[in-house]
C-alpha atoms as a PDB file:
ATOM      1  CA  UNK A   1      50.209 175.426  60.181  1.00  0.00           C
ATOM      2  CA  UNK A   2      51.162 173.091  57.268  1.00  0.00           C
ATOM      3  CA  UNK A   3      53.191 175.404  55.126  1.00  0.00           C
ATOM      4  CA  UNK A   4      52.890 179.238  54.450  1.00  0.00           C
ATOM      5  CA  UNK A   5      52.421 181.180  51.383  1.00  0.00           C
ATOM      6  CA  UNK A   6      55.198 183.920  50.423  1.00  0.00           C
ATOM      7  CA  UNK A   7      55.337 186.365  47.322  1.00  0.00           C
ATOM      8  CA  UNK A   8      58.031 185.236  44.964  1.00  0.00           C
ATOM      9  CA  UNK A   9      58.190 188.698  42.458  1.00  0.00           C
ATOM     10  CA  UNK A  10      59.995 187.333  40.239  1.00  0.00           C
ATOM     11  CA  UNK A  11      58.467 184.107  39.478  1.00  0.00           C
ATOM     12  CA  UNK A  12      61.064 181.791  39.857  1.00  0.00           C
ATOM     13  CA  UNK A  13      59.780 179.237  42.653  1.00  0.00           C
ATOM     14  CA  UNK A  14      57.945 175.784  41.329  1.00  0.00           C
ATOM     15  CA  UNK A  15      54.790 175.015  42.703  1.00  0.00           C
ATOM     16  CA  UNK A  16      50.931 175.411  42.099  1.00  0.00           C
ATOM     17  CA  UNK A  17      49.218 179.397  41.795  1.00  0.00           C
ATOM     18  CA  UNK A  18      45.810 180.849  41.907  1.00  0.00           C
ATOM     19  CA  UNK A  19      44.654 184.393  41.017  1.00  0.00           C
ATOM     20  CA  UNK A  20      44.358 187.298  44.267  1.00  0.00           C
ATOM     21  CA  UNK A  21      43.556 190.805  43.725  1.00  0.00           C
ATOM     22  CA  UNK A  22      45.938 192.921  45.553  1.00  0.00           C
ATOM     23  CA  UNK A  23      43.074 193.881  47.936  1.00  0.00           C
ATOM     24  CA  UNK A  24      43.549 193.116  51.669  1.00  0.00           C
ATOM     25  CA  UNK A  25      39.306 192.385  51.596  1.00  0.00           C
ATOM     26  CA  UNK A  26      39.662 189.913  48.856  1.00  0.00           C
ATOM     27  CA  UNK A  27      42.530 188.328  50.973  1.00  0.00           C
ATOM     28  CA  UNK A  28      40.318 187.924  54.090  1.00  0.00           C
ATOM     29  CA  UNK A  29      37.204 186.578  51.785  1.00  0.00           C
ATOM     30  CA  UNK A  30      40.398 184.295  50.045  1.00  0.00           C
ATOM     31  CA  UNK A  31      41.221 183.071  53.909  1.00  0.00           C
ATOM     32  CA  UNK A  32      37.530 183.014  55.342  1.00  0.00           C
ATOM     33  CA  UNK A  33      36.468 180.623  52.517  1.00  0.00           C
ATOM     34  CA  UNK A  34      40.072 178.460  52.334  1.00  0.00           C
ATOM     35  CA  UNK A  35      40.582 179.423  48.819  1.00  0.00           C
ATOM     36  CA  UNK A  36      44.463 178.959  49.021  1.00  0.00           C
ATOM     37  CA  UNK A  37      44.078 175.160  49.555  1.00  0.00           C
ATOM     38  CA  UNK A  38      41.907 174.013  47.558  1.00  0.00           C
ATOM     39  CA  UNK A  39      43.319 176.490  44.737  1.00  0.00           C
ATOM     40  CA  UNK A  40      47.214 174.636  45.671  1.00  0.00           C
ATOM     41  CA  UNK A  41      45.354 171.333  45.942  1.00  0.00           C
ATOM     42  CA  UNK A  42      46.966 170.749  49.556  1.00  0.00           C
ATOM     43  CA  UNK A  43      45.591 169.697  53.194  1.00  0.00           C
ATOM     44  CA  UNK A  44      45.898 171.292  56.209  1.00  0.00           C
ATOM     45  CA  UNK A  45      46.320 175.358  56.409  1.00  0.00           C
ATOM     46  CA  UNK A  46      48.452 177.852  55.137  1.00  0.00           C
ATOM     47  CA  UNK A  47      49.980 180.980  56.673  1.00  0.00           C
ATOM     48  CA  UNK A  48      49.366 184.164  54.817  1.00  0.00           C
ATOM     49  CA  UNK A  49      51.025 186.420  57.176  1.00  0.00           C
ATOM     50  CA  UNK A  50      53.468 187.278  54.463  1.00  0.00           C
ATOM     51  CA  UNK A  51      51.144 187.641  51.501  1.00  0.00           C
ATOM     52  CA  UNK A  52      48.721 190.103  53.906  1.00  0.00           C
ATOM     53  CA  UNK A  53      51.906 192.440  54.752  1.00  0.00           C
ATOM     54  CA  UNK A  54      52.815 192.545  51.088  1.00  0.00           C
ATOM     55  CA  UNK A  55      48.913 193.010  49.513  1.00  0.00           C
ATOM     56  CA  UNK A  56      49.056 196.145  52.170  1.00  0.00           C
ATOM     57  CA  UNK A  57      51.488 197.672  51.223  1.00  0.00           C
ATOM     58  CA  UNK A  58      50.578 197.115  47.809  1.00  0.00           C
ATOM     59  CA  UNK A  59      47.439 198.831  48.733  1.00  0.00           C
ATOM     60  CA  UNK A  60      48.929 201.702  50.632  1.00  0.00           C
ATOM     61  CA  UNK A  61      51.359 202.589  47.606  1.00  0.00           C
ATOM     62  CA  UNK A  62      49.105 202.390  44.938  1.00  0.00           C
ATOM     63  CA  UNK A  63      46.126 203.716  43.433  1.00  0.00           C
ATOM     64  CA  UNK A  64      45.843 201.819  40.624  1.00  0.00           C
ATOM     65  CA  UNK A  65      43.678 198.448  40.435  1.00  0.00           C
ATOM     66  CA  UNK A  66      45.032 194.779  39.203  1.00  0.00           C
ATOM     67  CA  UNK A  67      45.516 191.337  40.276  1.00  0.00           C
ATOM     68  CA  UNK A  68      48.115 189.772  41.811  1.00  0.00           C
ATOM     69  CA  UNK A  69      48.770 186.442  40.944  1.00  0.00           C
ATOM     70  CA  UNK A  70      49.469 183.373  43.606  1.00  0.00           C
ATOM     71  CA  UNK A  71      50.976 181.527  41.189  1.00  0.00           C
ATOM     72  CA  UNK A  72      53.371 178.671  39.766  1.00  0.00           C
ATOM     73  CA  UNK A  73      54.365 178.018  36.108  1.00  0.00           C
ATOM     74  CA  UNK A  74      57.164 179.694  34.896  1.00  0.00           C
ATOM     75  CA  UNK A  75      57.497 181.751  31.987  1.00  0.00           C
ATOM     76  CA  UNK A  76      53.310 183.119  32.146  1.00  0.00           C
ATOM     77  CA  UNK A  77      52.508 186.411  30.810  1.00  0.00           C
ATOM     78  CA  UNK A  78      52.969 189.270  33.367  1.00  0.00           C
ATOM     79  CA  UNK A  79      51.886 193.067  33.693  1.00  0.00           C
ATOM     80  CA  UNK A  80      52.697 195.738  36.340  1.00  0.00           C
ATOM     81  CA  UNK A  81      49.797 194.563  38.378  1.00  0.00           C
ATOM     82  CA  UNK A  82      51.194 190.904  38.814  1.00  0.00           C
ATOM     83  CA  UNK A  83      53.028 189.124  41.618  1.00  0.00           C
ATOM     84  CA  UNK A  84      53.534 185.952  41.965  1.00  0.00           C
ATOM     85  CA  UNK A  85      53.062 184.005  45.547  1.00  0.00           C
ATOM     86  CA  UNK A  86      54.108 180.688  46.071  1.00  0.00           C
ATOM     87  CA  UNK A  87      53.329 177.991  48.596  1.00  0.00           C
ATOM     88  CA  UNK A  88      56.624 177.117  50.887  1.00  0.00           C
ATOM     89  CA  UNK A  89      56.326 173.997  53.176  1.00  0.00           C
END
């Protein structure tokens, strides 16, 4: 594994972002068709052992629907239903 993905909530780590609904099936479809690369522009693969755990329990708690947001630029417009997850080398 090149680098892993983790879930920064509050938006403070640099880096490159692309949008994930906090569904664990849109996860897997995210994984199966190497979204997260391509979306990061890097090589190689990513771990998204972390993002899974969190998009879970995300699901478990909550009813509602949203996005979450795998994400980089600072200062972007947030709502309850954001989080941001970052690439970490």
């Amino acid at each position: 594994m090149d680098g892993h993905l983790v879930v920064d909530e509050r938006r403070r780590l640099p880096g490159r972002g692309a949008w994930l609904h906090p569904d664990p099936g849109c996860l897997t479809k995210a994984e199966r068709r190497r979204a997260f690369p391509r979306a990061l522009r890097v090589s190689g693969t990513l771990g998204t052992d972390g993002v899974r755990r969190y998009v879970e329990r995300l699901a478990e708690g909550s009813t509602d629907t949203g996005s979450s947001r795998v994400q980089s630029e600072e200062g972007s417009r947030s709502t309850r239903h954001e989080s941001a997850v970052k690439l970490k080398p």
